[in-house]
C-alpha atoms as a PDB file:
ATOM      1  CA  UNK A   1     128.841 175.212  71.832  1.00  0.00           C
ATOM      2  CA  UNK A   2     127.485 178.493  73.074  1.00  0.00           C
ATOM      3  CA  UNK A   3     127.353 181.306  70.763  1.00  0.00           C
ATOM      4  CA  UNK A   4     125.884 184.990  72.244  1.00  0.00           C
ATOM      5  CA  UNK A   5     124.164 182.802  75.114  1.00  0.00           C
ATOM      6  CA  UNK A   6     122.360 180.481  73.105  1.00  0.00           C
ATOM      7  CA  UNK A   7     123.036 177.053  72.662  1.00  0.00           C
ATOM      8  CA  UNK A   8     124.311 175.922  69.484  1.00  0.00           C
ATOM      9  CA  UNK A   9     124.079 172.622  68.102  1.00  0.00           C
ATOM     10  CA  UNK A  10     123.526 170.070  64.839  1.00  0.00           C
ATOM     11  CA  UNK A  11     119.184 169.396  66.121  1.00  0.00           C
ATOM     12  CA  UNK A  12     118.920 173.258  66.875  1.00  0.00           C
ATOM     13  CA  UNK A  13     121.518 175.527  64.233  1.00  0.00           C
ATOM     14  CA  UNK A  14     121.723 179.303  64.924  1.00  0.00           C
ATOM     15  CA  UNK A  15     119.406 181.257  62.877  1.00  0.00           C
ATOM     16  CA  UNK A  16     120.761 183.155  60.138  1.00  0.00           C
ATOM     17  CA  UNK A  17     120.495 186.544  62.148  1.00  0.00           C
ATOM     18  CA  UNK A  18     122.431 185.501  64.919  1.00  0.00           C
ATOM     19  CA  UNK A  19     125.488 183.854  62.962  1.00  0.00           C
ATOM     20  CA  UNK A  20     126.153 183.967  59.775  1.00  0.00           C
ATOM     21  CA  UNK A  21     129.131 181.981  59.336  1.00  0.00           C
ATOM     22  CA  UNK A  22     128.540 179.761  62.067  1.00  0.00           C
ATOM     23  CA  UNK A  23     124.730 178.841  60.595  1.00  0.00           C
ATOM     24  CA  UNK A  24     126.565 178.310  57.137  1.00  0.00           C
ATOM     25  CA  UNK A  25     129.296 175.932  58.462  1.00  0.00           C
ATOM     26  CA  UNK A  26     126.198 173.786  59.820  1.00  0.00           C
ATOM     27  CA  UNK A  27     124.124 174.125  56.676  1.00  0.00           C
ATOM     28  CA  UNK A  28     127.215 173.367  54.450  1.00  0.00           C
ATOM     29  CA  UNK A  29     129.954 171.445  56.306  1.00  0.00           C
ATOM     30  CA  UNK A  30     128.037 168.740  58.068  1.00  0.00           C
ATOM     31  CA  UNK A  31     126.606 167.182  55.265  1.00  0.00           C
ATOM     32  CA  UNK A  32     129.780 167.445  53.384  1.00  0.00           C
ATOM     33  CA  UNK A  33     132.028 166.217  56.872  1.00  0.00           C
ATOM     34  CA  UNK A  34     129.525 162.958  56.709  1.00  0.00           C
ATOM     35  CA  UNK A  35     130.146 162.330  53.083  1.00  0.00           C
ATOM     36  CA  UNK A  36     133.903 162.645  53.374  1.00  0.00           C
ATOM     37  CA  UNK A  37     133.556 160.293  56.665  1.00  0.00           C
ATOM     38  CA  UNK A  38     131.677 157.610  54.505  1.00  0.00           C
ATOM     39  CA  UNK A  39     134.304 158.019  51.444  1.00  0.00           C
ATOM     40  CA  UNK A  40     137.025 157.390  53.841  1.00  0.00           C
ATOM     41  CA  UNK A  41     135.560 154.792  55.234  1.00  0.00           C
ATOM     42  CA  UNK A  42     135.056 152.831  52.077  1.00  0.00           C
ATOM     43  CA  UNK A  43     138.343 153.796  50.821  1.00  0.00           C
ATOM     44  CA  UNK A  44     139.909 152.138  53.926  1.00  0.00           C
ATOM     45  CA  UNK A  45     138.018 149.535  54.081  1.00  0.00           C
ATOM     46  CA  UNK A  46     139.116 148.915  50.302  1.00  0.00           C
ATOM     47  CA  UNK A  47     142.849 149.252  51.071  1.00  0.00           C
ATOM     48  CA  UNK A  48     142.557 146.569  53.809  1.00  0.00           C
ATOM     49  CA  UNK A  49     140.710 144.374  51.554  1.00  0.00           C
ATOM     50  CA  UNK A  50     143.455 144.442  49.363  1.00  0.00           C
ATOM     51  CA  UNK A  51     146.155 143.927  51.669  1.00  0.00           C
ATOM     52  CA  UNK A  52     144.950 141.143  53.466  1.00  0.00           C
ATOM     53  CA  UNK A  53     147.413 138.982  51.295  1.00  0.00           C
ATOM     54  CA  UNK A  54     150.083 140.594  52.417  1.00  0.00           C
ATOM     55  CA  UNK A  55     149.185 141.193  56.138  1.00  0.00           C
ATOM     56  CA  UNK A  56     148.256 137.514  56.232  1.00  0.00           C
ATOM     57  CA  UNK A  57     151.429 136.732  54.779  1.00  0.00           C
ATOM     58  CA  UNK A  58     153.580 139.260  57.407  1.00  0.00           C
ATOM     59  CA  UNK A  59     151.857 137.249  60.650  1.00  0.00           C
ATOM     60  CA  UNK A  60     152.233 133.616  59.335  1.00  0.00           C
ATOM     61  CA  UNK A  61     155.358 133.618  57.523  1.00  0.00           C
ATOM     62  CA  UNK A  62     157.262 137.149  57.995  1.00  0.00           C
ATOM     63  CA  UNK A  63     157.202 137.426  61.626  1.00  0.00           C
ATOM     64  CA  UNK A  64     158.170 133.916  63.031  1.00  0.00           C
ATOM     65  CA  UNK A  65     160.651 133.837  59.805  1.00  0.00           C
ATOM     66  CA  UNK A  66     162.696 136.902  61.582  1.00  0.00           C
ATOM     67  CA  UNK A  67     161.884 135.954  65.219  1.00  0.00           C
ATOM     68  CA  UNK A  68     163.708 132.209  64.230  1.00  0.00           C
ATOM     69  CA  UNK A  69     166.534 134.353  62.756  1.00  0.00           C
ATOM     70  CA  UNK A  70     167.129 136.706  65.872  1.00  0.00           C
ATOM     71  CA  UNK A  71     166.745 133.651  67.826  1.00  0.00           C
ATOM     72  CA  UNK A  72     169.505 131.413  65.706  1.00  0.00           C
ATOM     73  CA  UNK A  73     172.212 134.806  65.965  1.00  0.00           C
ATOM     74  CA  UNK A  74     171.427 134.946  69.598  1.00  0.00           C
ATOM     75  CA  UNK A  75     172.507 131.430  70.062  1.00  0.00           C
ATOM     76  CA  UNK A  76     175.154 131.064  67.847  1.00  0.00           C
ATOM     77  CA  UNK A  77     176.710 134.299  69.580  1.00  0.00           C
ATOM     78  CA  UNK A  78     176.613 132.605  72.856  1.00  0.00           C
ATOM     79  CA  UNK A  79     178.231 129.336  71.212  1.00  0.00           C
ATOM     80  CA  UNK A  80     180.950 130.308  68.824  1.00  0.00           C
ATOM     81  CA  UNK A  81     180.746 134.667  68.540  1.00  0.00           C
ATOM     82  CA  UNK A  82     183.705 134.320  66.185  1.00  0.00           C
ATOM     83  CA  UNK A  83     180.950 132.266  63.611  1.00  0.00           C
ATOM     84  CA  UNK A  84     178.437 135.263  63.472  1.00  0.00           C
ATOM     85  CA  UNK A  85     178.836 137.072  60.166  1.00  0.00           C
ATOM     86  CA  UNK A  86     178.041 140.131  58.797  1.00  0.00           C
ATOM     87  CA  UNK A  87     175.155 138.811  55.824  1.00  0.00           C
ATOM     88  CA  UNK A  88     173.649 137.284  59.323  1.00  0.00           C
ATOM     89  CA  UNK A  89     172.888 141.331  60.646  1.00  0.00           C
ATOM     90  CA  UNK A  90     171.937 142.220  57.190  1.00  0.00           C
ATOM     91  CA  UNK A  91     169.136 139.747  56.757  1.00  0.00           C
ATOM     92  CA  UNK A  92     167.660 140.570  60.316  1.00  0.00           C
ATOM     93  CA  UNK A  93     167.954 143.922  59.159  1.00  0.00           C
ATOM     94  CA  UNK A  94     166.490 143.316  56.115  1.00  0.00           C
ATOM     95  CA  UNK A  95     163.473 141.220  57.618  1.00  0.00           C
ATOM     96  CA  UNK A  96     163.059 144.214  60.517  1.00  0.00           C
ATOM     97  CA  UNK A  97     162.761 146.465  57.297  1.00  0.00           C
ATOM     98  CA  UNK A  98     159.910 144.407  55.537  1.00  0.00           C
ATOM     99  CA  UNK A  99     158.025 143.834  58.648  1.00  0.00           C
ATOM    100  CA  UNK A 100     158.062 147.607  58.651  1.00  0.00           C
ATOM    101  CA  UNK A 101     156.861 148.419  55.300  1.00  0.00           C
ATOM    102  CA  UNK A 102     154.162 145.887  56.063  1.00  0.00           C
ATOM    103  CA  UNK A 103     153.382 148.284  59.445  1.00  0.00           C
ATOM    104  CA  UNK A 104     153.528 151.058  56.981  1.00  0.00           C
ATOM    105  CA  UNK A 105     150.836 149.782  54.932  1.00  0.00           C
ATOM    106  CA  UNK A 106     148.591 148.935  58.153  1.00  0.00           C
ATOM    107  CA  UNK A 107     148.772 152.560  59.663  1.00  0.00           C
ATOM    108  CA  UNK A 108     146.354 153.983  57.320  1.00  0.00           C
ATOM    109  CA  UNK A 109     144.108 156.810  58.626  1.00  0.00           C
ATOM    110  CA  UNK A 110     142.619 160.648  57.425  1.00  0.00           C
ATOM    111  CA  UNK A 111     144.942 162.541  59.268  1.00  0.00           C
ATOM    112  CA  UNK A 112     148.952 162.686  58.885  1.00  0.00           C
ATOM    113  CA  UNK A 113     149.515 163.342  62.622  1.00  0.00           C
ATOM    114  CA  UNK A 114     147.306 160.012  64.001  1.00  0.00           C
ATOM    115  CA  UNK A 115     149.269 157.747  60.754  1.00  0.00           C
ATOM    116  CA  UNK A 116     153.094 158.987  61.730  1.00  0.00           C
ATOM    117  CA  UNK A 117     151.729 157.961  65.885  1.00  0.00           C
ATOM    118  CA  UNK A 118     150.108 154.916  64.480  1.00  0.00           C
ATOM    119  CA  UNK A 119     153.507 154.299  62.960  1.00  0.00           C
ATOM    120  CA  UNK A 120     155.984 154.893  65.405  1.00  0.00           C
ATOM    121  CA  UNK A 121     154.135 152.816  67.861  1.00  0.00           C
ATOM    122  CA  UNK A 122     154.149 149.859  66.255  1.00  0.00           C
ATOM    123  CA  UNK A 123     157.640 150.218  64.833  1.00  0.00           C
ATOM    124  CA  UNK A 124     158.466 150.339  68.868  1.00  0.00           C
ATOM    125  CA  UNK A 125     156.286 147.540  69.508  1.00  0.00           C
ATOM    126  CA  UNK A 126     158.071 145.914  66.651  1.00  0.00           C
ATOM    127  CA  UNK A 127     161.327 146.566  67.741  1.00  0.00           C
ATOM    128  CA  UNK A 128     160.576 146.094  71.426  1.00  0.00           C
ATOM    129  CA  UNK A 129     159.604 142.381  70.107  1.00  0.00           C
ATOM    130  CA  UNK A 130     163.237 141.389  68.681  1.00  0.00           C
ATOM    131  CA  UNK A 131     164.362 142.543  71.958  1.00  0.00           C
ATOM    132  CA  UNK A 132     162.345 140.754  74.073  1.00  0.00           C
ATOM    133  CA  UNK A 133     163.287 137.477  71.477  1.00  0.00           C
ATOM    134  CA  UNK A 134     166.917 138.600  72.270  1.00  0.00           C
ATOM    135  CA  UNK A 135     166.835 138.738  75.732  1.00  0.00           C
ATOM    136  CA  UNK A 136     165.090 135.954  76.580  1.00  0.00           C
ATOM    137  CA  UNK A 137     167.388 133.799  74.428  1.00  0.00           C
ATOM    138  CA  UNK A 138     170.817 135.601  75.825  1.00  0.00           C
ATOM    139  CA  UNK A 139     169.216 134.483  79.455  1.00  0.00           C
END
């Protein structure tokens, strides 16, 4: 960071004559930034703590549950399409749904921009999943 032609940074601040504001925000903000940094940190660490249950439950039980029910209406369809019924769509639905609230839970960060990206990119990867279960079945 340059500031008037000098060079600006945490080892060497400005002096109080050359930048006010800027010498406060290094005298007041970085030892605040770090102490938010290390809250966060423990706070996250704390929320994955206590959702291991539940993210442990979502890989072993949630996942190949709805990837064995994609794969069952993907057969069936190519079998008999007349026996496919409605509550059949609802419960992949439904399991699609959970596995998302679980992805919702795991997406956890400081900033709302970097959560709703973490989000929607594993909602796609998600989703891109029961496709690829789909079309490998319908093949």
């Amino acid at each position: 960071l340059l500031f008037l032609g000098t060079s600006v940074s945490p080892e060497h601040p400005p002096r109080l004559d050359e930048a006010s504001s800027l010498a406060f925000y290094y005298e007041v903000s970085l030892p605040h930034q770090e102490e938010l940094v290390r809250y966060t940190s423990k706070k996250l660490s704390r929320k994955i703590a206590s959702s291991m249950p539940f993210i442990v439950e979502t890989l072993c039980e949630a996942i190949p549950q709805s990837l064995l029910q994609t794969s069952a209406l993907v057969i069936y369809s190519q079998r008999d399409p007349a026996s496919i019924t409605v509550q059949q769509f609802v419960s992949i639905f439904t399991s699609f749904c959970s596995l998302l609230s679980k992805v919702y839970s795991a997406c956890g960060s400081m900033l709302d921009g970097i959560f709703y990206w973490k989000f929607c990119c594993l909602a796609f990867d998600l989703a891109c999943l029961f496709y690829s279960i789909s079309a490998l079945w319908a093949v």
